[in-house]
C-alpha atoms as a PDB file:
ATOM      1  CA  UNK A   1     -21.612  -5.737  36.092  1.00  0.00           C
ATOM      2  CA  UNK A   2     -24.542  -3.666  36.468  1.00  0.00           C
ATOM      3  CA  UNK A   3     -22.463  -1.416  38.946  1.00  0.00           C
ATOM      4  CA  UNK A   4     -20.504  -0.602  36.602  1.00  0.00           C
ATOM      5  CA  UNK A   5     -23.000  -0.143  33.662  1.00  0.00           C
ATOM      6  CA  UNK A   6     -25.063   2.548  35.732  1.00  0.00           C
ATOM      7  CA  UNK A   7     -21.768   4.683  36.738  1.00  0.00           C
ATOM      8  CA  UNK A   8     -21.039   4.270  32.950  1.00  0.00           C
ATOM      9  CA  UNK A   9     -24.306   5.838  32.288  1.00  0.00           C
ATOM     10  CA  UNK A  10     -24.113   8.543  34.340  1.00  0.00           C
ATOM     11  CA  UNK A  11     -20.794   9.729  33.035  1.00  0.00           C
ATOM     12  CA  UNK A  12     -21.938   9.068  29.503  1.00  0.00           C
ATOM     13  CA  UNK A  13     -24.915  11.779  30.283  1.00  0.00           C
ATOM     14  CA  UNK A  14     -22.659  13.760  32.297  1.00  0.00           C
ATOM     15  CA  UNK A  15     -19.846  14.199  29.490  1.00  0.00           C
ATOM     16  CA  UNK A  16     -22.385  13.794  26.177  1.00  0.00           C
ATOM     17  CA  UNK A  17     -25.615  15.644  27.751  1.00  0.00           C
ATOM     18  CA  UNK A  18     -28.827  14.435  25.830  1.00  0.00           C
ATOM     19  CA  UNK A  19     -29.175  10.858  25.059  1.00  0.00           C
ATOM     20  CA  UNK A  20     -31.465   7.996  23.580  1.00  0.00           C
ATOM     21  CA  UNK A  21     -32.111   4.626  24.947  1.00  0.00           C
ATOM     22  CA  UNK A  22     -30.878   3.437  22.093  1.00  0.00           C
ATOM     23  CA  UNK A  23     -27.780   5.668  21.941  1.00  0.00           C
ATOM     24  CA  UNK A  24     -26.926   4.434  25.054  1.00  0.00           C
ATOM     25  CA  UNK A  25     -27.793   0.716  24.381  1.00  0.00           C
ATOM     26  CA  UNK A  26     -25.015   0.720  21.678  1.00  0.00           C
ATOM     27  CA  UNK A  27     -22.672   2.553  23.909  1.00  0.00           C
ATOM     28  CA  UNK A  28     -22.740  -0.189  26.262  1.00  0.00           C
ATOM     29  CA  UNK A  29     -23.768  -2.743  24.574  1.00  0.00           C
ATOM     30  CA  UNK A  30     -26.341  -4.041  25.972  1.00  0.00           C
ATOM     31  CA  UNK A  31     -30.496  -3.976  25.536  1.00  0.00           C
ATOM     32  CA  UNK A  32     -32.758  -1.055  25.287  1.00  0.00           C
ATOM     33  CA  UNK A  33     -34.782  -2.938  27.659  1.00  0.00           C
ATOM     34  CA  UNK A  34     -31.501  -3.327  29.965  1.00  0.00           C
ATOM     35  CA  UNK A  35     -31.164   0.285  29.507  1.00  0.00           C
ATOM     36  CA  UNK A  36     -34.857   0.986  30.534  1.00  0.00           C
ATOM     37  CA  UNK A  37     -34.247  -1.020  34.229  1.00  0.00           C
ATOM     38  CA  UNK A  38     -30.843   1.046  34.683  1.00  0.00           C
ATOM     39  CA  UNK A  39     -32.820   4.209  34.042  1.00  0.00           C
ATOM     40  CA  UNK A  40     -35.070   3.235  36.412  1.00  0.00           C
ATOM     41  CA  UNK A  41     -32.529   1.803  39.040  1.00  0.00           C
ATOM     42  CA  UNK A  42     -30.932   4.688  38.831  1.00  0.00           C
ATOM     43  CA  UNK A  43     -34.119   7.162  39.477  1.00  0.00           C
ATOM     44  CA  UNK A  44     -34.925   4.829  42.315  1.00  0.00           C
ATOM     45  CA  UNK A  45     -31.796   5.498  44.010  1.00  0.00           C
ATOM     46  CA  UNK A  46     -32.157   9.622  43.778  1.00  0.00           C
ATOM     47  CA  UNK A  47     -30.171  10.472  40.951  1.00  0.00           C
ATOM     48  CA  UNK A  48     -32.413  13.451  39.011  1.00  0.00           C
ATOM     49  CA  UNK A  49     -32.395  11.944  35.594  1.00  0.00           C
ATOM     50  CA  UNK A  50     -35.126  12.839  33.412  1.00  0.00           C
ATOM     51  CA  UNK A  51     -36.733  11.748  30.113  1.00  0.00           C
ATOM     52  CA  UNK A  52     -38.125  13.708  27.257  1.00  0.00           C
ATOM     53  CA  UNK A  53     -40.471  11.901  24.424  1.00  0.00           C
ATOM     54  CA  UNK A  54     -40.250  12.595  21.052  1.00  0.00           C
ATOM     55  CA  UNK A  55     -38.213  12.629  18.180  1.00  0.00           C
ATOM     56  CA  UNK A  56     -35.566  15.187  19.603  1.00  0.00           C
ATOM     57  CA  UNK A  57     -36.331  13.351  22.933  1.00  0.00           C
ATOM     58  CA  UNK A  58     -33.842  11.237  25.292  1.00  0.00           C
ATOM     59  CA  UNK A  59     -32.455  10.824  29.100  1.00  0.00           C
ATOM     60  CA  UNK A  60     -30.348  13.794  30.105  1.00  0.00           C
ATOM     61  CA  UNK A  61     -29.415  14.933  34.530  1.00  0.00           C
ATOM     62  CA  UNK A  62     -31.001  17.784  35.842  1.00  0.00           C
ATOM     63  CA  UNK A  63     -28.783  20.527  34.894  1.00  0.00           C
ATOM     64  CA  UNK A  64     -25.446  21.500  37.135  1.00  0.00           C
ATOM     65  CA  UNK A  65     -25.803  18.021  38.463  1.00  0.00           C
ATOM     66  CA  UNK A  66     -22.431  16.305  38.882  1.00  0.00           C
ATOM     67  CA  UNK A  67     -21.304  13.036  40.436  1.00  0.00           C
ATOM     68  CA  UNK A  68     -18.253  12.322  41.803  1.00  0.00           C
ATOM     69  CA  UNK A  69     -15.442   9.850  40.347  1.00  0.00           C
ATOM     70  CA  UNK A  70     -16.131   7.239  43.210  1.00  0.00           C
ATOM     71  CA  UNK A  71     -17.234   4.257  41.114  1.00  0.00           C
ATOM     72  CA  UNK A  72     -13.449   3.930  39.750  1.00  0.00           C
ATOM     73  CA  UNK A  73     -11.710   1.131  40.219  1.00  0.00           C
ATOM     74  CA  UNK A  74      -8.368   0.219  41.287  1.00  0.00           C
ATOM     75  CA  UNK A  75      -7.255  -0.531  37.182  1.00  0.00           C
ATOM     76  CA  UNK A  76      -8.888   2.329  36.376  1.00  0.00           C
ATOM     77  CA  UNK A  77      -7.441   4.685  38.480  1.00  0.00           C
ATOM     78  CA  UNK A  78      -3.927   3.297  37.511  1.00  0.00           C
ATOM     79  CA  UNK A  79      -5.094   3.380  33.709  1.00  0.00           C
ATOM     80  CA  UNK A  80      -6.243   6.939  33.950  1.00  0.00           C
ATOM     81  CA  UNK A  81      -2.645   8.129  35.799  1.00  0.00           C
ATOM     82  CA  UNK A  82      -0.930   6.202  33.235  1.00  0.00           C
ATOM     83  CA  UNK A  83      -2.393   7.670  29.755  1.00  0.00           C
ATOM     84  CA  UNK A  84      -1.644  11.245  30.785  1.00  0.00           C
ATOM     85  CA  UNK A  85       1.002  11.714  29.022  1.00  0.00           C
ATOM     86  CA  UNK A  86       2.435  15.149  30.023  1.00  0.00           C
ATOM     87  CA  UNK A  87       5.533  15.663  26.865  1.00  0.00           C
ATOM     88  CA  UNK A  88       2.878  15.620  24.431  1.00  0.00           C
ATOM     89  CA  UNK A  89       0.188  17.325  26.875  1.00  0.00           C
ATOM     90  CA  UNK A  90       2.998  20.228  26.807  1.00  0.00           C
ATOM     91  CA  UNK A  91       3.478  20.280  22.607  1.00  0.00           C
ATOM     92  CA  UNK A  92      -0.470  21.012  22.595  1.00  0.00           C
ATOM     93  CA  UNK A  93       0.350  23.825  25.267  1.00  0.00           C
ATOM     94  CA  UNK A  94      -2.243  22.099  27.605  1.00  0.00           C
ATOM     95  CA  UNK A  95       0.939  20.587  30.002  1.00  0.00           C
ATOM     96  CA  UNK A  96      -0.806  22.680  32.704  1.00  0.00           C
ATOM     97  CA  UNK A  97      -4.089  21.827  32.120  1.00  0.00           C
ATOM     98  CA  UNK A  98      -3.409  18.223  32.827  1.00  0.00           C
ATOM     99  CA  UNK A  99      -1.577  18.755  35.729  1.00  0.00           C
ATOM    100  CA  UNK A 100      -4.648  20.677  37.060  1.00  0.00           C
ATOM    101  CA  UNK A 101      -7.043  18.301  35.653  1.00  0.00           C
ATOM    102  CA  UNK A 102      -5.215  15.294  36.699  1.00  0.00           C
ATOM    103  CA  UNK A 103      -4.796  17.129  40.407  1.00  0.00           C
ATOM    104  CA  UNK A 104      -8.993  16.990  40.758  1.00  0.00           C
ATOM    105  CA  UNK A 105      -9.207  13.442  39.911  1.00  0.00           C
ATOM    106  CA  UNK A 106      -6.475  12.738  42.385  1.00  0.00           C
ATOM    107  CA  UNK A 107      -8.620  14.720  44.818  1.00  0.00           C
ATOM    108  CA  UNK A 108     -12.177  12.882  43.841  1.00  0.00           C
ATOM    109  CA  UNK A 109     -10.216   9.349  44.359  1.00  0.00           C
ATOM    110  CA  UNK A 110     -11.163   7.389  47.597  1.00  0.00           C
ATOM    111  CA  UNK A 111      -7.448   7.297  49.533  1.00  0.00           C
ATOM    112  CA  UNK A 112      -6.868   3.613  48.487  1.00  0.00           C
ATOM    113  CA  UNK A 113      -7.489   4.643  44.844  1.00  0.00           C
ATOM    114  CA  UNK A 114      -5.020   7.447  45.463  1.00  0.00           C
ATOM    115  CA  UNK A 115      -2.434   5.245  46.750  1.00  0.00           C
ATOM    116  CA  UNK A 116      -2.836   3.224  43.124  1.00  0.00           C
ATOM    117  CA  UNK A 117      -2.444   6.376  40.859  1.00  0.00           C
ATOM    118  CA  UNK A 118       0.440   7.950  42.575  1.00  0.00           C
ATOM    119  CA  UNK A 119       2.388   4.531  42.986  1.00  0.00           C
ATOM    120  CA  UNK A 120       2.102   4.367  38.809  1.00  0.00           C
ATOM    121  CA  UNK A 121       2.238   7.805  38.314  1.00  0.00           C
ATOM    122  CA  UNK A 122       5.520   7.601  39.736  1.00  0.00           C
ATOM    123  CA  UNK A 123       6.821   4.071  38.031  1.00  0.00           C
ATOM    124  CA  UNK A 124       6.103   4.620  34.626  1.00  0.00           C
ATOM    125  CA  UNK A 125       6.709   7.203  31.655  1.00  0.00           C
ATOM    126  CA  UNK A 126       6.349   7.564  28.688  1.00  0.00           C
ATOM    127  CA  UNK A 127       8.717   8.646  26.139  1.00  0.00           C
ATOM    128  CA  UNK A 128       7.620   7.999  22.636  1.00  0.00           C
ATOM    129  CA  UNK A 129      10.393   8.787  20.336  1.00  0.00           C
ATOM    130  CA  UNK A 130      13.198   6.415  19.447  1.00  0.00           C
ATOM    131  CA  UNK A 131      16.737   6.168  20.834  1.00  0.00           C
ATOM    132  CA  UNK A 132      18.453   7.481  17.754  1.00  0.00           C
ATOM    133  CA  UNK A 133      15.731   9.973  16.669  1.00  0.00           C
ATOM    134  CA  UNK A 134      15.940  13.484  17.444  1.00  0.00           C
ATOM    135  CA  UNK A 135      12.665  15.272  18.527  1.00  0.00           C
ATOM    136  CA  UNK A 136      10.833  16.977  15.494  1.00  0.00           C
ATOM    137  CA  UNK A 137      10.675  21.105  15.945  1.00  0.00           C
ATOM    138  CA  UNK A 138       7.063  21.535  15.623  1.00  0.00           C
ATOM    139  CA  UNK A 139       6.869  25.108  15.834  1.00  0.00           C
ATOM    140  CA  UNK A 140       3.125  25.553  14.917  1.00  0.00           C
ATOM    141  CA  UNK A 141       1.444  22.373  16.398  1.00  0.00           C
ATOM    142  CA  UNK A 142      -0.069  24.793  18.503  1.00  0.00           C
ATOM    143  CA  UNK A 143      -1.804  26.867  16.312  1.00  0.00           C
ATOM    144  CA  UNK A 144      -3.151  23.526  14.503  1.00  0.00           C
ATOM    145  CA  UNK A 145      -4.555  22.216  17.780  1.00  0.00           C
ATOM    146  CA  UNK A 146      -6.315  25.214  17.841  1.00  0.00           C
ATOM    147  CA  UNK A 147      -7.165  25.029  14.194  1.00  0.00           C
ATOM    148  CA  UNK A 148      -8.663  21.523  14.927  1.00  0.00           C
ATOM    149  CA  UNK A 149     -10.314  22.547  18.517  1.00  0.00           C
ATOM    150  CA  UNK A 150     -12.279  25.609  16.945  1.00  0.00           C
ATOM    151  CA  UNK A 151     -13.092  24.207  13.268  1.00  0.00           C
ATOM    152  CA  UNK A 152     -11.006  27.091  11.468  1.00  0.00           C
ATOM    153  CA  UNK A 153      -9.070  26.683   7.755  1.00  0.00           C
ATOM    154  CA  UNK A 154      -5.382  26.876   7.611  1.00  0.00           C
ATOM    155  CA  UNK A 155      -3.193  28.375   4.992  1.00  0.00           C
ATOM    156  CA  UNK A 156       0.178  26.764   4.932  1.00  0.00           C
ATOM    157  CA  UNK A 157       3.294  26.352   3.190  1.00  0.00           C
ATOM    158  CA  UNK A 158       4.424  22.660   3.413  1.00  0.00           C
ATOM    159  CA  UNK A 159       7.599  20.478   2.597  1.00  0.00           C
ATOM    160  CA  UNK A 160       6.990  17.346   0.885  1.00  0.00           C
ATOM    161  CA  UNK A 161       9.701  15.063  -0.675  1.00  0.00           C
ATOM    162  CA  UNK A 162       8.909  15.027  -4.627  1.00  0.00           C
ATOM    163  CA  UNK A 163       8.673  18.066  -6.817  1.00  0.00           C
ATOM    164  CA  UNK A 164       7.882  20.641  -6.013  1.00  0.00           C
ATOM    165  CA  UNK A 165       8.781  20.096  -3.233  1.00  0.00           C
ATOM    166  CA  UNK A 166       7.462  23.800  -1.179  1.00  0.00           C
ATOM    167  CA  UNK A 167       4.056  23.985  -2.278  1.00  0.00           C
ATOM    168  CA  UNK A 168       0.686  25.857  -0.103  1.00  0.00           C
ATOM    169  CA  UNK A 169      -1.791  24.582   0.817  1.00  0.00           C
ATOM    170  CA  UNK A 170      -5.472  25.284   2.359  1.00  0.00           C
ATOM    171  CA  UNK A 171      -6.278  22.929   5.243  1.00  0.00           C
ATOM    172  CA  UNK A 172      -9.268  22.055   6.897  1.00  0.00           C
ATOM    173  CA  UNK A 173      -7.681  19.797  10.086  1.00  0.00           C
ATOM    174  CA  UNK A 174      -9.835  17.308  11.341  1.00  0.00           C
ATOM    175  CA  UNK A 175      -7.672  16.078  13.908  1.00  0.00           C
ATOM    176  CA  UNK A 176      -3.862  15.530  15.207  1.00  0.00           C
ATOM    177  CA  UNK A 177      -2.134  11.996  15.664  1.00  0.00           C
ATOM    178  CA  UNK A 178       1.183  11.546  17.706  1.00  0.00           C
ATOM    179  CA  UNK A 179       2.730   8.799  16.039  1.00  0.00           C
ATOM    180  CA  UNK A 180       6.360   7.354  17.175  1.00  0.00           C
ATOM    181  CA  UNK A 181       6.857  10.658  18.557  1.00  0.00           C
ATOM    182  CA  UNK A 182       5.812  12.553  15.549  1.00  0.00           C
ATOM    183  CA  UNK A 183       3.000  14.539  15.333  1.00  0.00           C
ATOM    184  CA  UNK A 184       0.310  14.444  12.244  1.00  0.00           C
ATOM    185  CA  UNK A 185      -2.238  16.595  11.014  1.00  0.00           C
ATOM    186  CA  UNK A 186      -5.555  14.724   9.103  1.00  0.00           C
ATOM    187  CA  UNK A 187      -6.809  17.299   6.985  1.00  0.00           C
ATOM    188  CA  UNK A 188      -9.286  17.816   4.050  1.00  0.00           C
ATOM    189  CA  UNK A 189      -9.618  18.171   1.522  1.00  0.00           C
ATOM    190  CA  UNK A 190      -9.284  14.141   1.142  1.00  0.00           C
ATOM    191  CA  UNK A 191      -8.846  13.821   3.965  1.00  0.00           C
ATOM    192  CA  UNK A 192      -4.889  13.835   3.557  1.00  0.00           C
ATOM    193  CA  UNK A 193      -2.287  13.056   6.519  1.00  0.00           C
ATOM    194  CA  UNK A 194       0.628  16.046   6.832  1.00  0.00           C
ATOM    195  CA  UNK A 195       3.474  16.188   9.056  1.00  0.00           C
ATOM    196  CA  UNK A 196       3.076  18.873  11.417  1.00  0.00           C
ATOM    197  CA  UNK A 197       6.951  19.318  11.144  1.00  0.00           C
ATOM    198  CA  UNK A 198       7.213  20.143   7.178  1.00  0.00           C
ATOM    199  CA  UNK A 199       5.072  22.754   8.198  1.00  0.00           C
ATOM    200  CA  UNK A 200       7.217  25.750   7.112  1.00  0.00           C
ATOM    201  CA  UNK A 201       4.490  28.772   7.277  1.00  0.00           C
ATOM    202  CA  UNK A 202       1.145  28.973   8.602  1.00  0.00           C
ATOM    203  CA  UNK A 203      -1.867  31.244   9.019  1.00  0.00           C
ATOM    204  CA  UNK A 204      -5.208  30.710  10.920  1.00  0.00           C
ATOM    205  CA  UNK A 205      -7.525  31.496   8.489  1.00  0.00           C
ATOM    206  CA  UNK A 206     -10.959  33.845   9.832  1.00  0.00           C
ATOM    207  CA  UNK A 207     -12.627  30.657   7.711  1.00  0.00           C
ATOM    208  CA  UNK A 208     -14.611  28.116   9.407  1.00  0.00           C
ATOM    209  CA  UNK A 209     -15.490  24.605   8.089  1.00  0.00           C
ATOM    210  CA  UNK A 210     -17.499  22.053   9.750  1.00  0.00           C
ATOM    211  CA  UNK A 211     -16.179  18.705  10.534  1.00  0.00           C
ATOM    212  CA  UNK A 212     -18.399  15.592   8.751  1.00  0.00           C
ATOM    213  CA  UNK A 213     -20.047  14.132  12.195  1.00  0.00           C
ATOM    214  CA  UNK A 214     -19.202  10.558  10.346  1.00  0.00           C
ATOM    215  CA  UNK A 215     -15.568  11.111  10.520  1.00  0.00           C
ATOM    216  CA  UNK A 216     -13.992   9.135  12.923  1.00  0.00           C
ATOM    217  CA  UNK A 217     -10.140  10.206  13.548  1.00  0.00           C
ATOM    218  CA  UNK A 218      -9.176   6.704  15.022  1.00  0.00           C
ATOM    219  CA  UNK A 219     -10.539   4.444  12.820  1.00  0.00           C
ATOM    220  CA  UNK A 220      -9.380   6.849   9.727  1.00  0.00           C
ATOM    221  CA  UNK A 221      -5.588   6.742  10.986  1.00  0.00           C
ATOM    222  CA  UNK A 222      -5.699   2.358  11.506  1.00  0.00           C
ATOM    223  CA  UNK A 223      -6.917   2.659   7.543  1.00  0.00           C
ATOM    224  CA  UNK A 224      -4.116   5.106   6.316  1.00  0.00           C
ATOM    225  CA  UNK A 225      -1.370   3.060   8.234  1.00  0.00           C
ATOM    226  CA  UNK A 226      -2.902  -0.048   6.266  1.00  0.00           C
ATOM    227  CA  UNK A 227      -2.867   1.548   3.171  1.00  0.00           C
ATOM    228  CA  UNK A 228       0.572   2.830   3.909  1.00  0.00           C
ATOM    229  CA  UNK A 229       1.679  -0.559   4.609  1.00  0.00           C
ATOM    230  CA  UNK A 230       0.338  -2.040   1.343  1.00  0.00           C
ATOM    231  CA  UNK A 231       1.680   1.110  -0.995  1.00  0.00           C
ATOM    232  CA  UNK A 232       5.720   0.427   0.769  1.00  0.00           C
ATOM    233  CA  UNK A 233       5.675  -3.491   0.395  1.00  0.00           C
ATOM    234  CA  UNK A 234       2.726  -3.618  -2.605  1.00  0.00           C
ATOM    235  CA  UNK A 235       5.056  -3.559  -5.488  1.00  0.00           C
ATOM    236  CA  UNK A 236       8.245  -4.253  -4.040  1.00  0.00           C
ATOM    237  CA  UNK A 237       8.346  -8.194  -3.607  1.00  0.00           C
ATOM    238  CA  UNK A 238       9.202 -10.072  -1.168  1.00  0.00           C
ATOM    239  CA  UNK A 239      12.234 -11.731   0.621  1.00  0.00           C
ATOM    240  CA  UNK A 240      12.739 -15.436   2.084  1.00  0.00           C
ATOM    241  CA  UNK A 241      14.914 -14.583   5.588  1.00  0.00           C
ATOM    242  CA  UNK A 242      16.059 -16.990   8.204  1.00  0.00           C
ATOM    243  CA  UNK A 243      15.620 -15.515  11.758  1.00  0.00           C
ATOM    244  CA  UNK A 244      17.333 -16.317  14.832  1.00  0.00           C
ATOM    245  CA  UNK A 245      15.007 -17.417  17.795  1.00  0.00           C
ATOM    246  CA  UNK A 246      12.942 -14.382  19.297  1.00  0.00           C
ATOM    247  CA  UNK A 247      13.494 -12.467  16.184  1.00  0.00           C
ATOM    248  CA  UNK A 248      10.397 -10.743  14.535  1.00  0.00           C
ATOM    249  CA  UNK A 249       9.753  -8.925  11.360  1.00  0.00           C
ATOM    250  CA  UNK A 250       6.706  -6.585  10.893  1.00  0.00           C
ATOM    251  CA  UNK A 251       4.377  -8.244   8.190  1.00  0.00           C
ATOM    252  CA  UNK A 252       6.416 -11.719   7.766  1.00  0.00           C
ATOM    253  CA  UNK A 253       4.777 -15.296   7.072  1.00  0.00           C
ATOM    254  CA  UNK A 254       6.318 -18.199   8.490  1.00  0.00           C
ATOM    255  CA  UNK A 255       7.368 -21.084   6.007  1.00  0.00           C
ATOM    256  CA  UNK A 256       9.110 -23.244   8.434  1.00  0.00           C
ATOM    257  CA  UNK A 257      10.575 -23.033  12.828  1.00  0.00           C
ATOM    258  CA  UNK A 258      12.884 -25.172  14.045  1.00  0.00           C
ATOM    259  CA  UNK A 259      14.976 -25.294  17.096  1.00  0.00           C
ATOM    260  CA  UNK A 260      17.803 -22.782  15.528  1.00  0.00           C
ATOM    261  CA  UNK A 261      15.666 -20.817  12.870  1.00  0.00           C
ATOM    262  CA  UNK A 262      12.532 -19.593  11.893  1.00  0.00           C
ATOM    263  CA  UNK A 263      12.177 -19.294   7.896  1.00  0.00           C
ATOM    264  CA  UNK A 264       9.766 -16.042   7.216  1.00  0.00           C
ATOM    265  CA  UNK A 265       8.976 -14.427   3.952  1.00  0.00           C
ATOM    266  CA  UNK A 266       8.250 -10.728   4.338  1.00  0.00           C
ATOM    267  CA  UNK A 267       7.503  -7.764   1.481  1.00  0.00           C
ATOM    268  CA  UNK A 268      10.284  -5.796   1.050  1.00  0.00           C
ATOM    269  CA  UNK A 269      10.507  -2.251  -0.371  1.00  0.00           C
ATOM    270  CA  UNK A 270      13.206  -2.308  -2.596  1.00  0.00           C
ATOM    271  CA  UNK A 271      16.369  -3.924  -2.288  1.00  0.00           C
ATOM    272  CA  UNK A 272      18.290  -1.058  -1.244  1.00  0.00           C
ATOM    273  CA  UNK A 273      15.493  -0.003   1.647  1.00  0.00           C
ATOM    274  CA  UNK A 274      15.540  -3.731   2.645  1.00  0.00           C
ATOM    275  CA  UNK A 275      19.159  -3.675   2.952  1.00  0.00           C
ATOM    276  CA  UNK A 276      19.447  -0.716   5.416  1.00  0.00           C
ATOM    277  CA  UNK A 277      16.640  -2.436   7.462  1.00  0.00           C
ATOM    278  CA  UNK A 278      17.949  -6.215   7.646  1.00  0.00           C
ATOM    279  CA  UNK A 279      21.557  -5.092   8.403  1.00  0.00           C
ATOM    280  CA  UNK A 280      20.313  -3.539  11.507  1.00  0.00           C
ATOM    281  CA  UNK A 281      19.639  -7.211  12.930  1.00  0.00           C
ATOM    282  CA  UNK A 282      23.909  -8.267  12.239  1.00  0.00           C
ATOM    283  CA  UNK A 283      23.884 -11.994  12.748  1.00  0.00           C
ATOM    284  CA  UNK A 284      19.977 -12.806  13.745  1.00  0.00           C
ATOM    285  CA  UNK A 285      19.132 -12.420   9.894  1.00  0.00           C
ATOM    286  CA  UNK A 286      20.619 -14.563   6.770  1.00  0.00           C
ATOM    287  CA  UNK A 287      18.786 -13.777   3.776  1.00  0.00           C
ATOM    288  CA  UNK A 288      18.501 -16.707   1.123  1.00  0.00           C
ATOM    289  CA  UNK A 289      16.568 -14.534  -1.269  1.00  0.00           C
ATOM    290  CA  UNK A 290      15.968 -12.659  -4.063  1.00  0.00           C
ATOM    291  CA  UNK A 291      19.796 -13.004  -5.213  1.00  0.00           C
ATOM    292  CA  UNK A 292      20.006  -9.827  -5.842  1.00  0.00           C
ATOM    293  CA  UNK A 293      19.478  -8.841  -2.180  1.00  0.00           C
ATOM    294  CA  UNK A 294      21.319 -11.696  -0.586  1.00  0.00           C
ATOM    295  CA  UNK A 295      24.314 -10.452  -3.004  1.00  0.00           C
ATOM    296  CA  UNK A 296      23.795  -6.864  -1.979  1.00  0.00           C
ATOM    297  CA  UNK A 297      24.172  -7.978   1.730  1.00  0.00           C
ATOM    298  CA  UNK A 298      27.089  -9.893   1.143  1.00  0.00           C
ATOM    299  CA  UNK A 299      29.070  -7.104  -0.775  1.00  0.00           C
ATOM    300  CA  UNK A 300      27.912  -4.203   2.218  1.00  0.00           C
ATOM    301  CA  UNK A 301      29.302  -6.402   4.875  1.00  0.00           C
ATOM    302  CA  UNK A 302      32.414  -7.439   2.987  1.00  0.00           C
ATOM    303  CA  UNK A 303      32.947  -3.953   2.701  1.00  0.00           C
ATOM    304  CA  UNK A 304      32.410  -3.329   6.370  1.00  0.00           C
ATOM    305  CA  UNK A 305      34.586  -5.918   7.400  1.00  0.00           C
ATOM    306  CA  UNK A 306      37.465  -4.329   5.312  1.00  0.00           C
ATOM    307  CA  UNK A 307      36.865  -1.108   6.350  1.00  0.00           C
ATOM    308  CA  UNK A 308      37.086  -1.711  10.051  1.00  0.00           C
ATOM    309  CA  UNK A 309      39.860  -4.328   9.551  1.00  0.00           C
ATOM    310  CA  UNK A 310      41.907  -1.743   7.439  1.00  0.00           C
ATOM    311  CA  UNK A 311      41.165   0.836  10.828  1.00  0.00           C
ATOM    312  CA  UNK A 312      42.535  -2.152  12.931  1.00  0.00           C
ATOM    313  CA  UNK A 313      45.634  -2.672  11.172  1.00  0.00           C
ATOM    314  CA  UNK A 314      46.206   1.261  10.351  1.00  0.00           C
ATOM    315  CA  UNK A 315      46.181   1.738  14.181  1.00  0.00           C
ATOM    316  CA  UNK A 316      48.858  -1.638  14.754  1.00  0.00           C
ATOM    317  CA  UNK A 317      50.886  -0.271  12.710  1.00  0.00           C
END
């Protein structure tokens, strides 16, 4: 809606300064032309928005001009309550700092809009880790976040699982991810992904390095988790699985459904990895093959079910 597209511009200057027609056509995605009427709608309405020519030219607001958050809407204002997520606000050290910012949005919000972002506020959280996964000690994320906020070179000592397996390392952090509850540094040279918790010593370097403007943190992490993917399952094979109704597996193909079972293959790491992860499932999961995996289920729950009978008749008798 075109409502919606001139509060997006305005925010877009207000939070980017300086910007082209064009940069903002491809921001919204729309015309140049369409951005050329918006400009002008917008002028027309009294909003001081000015245009320079030239090659270092563009629209930009007259300067210390703000304008309030009114043109939120009611999904937006729940959206915006929702994704502040104050555990890992607090690892960065910034848990206050979204409190207070959060606080001024509350305050800009019409009451109705309030009413929307303190109802979700208060019926969701977020708690990323898993139930049987005890919180990493992260000691010196803060010092990377600051390494990554002010462009400055790291010199750490890091644990990594092959030999050697302490080695240093000089790090030019491009940007952190919060993955399952884990944190991640990117970092060049590379770049290379590090866990921020096999960080065993660190020093902020006086060193400055400048971040490639191309670089884009988001669509760099979807790649590595790709890659990931294919270097766990790439030469490991596959298995042919029979799941109970409901049941998925991350990265199956489906063979055949029927009313009782759904017959998937999926890549498997190794036979021992793929073990650990199908028993997890008990009864919704009958592997048919490889052989070798289907006998190495077979022989861990035998010896499961002797184990906890032996308990059971220990404690009869």
């Amino acid at each position: 809606m075109k409502s919606s597209r001139l509060v997006a511009i305005l925010l877009l200057l207000q939070t980017r300064g300086r910007m082209t027609a064009a940069q903002l056509a491809a921001e919204l995605e729309v015309s140049v032309r369409t951005v050329y009427r918006d400009v002008e709608a917008l002028g027309a309405a009294g909003v001081p928005l000015y245009g320079d020519a030239g090659h270092a030219g563009g629209y930009r607001l007259l300067d210390g001009w703000r304008t309030r958050l009114t043109g939120l809407t009611t999904a937006e204002a729940e959206a915006l309550f929702l994704a502040g997520a104050p555990g890992p606000a607090a690892d960065l050290g910034l848990g206050p700092v979204l409190a207070a910012a959060q606080l001024k949005v509350r305050a800009a919000l019409p009451p109705e809009l309030r009413g929307h972002a303190d109802r979700i506020s208060g019926r969701f959280h977020l708690d990323a880790p898993g139930w049987y996964a005890d919180a990493d000690e992260t000691p010196y994320l803060a010092a990377v976040a600051e390494a990554v906020w002010n462009g400055r070179a790291l010199d750490v000592r890091y644990r990594r699982w092959r030999e050697p397996t302490e080695v240093r390392r000089r790090l030019e952090p491009y940007g952190l991810v919060l993955k399952a509850g884990r944190w991640y540094v990117v970092a060049a040279p590379g770049p290379r992904t590090y866990r921020v918790d096999q960080i065993l010593e660190l020093t902020l370097l006086d060193e400055e390095f400048s971040r490639p403007e191309a670089f884009d943190l988001a669509a760099h992490w979807t790649a590595y988790q790709r890659d990931f993917h294919v270097r766990l399952y790439g030469a490991g094979g596959e298995a042919l699985v029979r799941l109970a109704p409901g049941v998925k597996l991350p990265r199956a193909e489906t063979v055949e459904t029927t009313a009782a079972w759904t017959l998937v293959r999926v890549p498997i790491e190794s036979v021992d990895h793929a073990t650990a992860q199908f028993l997890r499932l008990g009864t919704d999961i009958e592997v048919l093959e490889p052989p070798e995996l289907r006998a190495r289920m077979a022989r861990t729950i035998a010896e499961l079910a002797e184990r906890y009978g032996n308990r059971e008749a220990d404690d009869a008798g």
